[in-house]
C-alpha atoms as a PDB file:
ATOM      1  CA  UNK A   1      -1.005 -82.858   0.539  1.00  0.00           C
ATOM      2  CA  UNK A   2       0.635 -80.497   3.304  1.00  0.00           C
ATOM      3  CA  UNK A   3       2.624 -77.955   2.205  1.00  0.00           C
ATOM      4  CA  UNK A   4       6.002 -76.994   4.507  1.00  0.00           C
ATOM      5  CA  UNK A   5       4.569 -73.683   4.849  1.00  0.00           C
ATOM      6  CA  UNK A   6       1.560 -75.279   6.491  1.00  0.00           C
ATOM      7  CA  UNK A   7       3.712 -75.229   9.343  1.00  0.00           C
ATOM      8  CA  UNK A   8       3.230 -71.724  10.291  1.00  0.00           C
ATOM      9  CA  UNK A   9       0.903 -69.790  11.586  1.00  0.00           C
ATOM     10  CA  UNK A  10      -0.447 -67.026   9.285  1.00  0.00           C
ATOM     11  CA  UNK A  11      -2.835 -64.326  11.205  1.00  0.00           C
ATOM     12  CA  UNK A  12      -4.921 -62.144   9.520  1.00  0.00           C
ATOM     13  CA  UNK A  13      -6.848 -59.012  11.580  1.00  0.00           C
ATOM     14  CA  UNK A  14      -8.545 -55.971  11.201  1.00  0.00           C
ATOM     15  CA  UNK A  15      -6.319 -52.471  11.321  1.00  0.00           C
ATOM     16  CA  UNK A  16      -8.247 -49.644  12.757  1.00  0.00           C
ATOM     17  CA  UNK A  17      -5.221 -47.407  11.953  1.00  0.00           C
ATOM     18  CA  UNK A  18      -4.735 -48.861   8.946  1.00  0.00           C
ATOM     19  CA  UNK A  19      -8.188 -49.565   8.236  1.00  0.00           C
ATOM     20  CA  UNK A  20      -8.027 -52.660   6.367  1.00  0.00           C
ATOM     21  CA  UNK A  21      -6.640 -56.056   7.230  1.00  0.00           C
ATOM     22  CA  UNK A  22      -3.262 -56.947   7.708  1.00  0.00           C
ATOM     23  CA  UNK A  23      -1.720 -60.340   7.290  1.00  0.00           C
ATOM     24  CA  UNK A  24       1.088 -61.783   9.231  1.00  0.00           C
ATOM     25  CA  UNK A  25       3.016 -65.024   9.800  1.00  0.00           C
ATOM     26  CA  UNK A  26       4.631 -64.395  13.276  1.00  0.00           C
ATOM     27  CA  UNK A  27       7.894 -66.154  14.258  1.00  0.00           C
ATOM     28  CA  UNK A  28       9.034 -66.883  10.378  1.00  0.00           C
ATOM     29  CA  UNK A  29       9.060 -63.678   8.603  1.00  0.00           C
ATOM     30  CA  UNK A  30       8.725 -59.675   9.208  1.00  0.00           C
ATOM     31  CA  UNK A  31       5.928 -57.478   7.818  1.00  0.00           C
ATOM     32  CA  UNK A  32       2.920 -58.495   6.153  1.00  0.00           C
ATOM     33  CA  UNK A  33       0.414 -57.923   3.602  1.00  0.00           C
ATOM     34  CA  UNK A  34      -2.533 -55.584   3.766  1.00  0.00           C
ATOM     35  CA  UNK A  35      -6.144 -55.610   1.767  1.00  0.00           C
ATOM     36  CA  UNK A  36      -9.729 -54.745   1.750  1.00  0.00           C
ATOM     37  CA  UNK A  37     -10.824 -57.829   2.301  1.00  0.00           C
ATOM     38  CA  UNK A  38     -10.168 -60.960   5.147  1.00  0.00           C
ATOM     39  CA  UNK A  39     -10.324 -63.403   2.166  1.00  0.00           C
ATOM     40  CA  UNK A  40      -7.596 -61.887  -0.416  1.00  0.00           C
ATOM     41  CA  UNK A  41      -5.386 -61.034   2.440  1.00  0.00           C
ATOM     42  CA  UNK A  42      -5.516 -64.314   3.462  1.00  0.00           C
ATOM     43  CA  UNK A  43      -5.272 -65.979  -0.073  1.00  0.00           C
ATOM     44  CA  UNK A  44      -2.350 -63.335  -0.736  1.00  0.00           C
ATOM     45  CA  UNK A  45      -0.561 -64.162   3.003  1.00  0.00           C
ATOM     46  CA  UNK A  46      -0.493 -67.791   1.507  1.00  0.00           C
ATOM     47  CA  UNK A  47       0.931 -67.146  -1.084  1.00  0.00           C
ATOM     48  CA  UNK A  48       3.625 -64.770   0.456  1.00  0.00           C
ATOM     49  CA  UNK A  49       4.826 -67.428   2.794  1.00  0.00           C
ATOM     50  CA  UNK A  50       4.970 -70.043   0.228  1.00  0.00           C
ATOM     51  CA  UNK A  51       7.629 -68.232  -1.320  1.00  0.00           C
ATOM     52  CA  UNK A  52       9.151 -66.894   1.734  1.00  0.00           C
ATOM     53  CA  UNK A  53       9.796 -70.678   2.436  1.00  0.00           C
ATOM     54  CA  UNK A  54      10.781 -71.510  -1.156  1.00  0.00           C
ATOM     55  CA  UNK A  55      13.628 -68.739  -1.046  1.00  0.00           C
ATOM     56  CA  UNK A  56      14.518 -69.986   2.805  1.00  0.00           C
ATOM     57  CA  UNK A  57      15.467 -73.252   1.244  1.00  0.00           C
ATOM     58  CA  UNK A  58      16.650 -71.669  -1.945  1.00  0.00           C
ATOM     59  CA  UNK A  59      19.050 -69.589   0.471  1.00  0.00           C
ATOM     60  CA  UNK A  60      20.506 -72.637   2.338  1.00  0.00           C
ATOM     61  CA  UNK A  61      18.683 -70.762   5.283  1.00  0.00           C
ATOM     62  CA  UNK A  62      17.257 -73.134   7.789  1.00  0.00           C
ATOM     63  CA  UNK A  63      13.560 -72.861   8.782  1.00  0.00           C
ATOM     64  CA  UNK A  64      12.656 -71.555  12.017  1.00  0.00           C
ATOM     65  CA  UNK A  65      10.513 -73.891  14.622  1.00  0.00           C
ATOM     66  CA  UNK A  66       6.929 -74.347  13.158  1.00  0.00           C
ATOM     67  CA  UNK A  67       4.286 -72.014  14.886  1.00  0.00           C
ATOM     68  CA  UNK A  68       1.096 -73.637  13.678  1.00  0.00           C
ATOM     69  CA  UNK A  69      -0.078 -76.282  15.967  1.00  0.00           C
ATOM     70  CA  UNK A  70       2.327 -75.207  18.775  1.00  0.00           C
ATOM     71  CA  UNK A  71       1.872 -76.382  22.154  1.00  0.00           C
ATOM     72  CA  UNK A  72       1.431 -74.442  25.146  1.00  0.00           C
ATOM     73  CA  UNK A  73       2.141 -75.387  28.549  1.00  0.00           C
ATOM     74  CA  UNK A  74       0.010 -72.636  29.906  1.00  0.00           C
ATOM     75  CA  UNK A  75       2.791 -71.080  32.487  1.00  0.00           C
ATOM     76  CA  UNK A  76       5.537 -68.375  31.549  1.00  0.00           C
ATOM     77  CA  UNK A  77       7.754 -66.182  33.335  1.00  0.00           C
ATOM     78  CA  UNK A  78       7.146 -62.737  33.726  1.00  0.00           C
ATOM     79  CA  UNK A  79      10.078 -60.236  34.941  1.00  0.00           C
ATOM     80  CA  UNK A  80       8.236 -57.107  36.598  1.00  0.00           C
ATOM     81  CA  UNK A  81      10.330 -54.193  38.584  1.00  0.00           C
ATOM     82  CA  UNK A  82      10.102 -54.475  42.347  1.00  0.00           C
ATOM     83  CA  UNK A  83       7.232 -51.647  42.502  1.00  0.00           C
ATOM     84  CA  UNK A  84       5.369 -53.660  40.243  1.00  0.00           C
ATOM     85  CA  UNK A  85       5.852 -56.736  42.232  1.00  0.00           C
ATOM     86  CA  UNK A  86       5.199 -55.145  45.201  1.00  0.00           C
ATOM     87  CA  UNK A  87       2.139 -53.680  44.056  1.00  0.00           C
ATOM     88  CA  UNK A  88       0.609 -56.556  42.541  1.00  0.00           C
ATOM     89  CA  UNK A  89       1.339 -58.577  45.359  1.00  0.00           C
ATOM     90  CA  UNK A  90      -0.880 -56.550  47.747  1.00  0.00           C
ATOM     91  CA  UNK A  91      -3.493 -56.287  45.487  1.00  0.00           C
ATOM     92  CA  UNK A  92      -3.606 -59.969  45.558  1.00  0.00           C
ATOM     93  CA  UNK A  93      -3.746 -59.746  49.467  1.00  0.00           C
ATOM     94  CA  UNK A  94      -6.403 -57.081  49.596  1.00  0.00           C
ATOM     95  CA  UNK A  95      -8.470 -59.197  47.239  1.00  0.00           C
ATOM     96  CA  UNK A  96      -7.919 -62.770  49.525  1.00  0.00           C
ATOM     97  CA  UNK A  97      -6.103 -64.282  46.133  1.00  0.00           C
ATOM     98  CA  UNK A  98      -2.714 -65.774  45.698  1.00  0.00           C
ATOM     99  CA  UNK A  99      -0.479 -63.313  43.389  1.00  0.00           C
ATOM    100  CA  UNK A 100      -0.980 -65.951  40.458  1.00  0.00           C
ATOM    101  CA  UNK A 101      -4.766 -66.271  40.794  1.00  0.00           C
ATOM    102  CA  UNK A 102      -5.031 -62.267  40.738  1.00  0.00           C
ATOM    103  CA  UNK A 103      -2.275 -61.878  38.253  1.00  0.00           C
ATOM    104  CA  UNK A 104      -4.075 -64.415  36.103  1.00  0.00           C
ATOM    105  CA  UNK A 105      -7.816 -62.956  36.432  1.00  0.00           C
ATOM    106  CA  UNK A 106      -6.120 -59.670  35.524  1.00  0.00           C
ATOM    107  CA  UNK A 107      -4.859 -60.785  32.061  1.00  0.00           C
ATOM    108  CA  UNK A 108      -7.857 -62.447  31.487  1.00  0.00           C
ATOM    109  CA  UNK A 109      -9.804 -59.837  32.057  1.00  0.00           C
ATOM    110  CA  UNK A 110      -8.041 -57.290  29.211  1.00  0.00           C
ATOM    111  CA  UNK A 111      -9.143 -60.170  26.766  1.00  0.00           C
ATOM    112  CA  UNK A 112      -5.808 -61.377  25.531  1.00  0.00           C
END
């Protein structure tokens, strides 16, 4: 049976700083949880959001849009200063790309 906190996403990665992972659920709550191991951090996220949702709905709070299984259309806008603009736009040139091929092999490229 799905749970209403099935509806968001819960992320867990490894912390170089922190050196151990760290558990998030982006878009419904701040902070996290943090362990020695992928598995209990996960195990403990799930449990963390659970409640967080429980005490939403216990607040009269309404839930924020659901994260997990989110569509994407693939396009955003970007605001850049006119240097930056300006800049990437020649790049593009020098290179024989349009500004949102180049921009687009660039971010790629960083492995987002």
């Amino acid at each position: 049976m799905k749970k209403r906190s099935d509806a968001y996403l819960k992320v867990v990665e490894w912390s170089e700083e922190d050196q151990c992972y760290i558990g998030t659920s982006p878009g419904l709550m701040f902070g996290g949880v943090d362990g020695p191991t992928e598995n209990k951090v996960y195990e403990e996220l799930c449990q963390v959001v659970d409640e967080w949702v429980e005490q939403l709905d216990t607040d009269g709070i309404p839930l924020p849009a659901a994260t997990a299984d989110k569509r994407y259309s693939g396009k955003f806008v970007l605001r850049v200063g006119e240097n930056v603009h300006k800049a990437l736009s020649i790049r593009a040139m020098q290179k024989g790309q349009s500004l949102n091929s180049y921009c687009k092999q660039v971010l790629e490229k960083t492995g987002v």
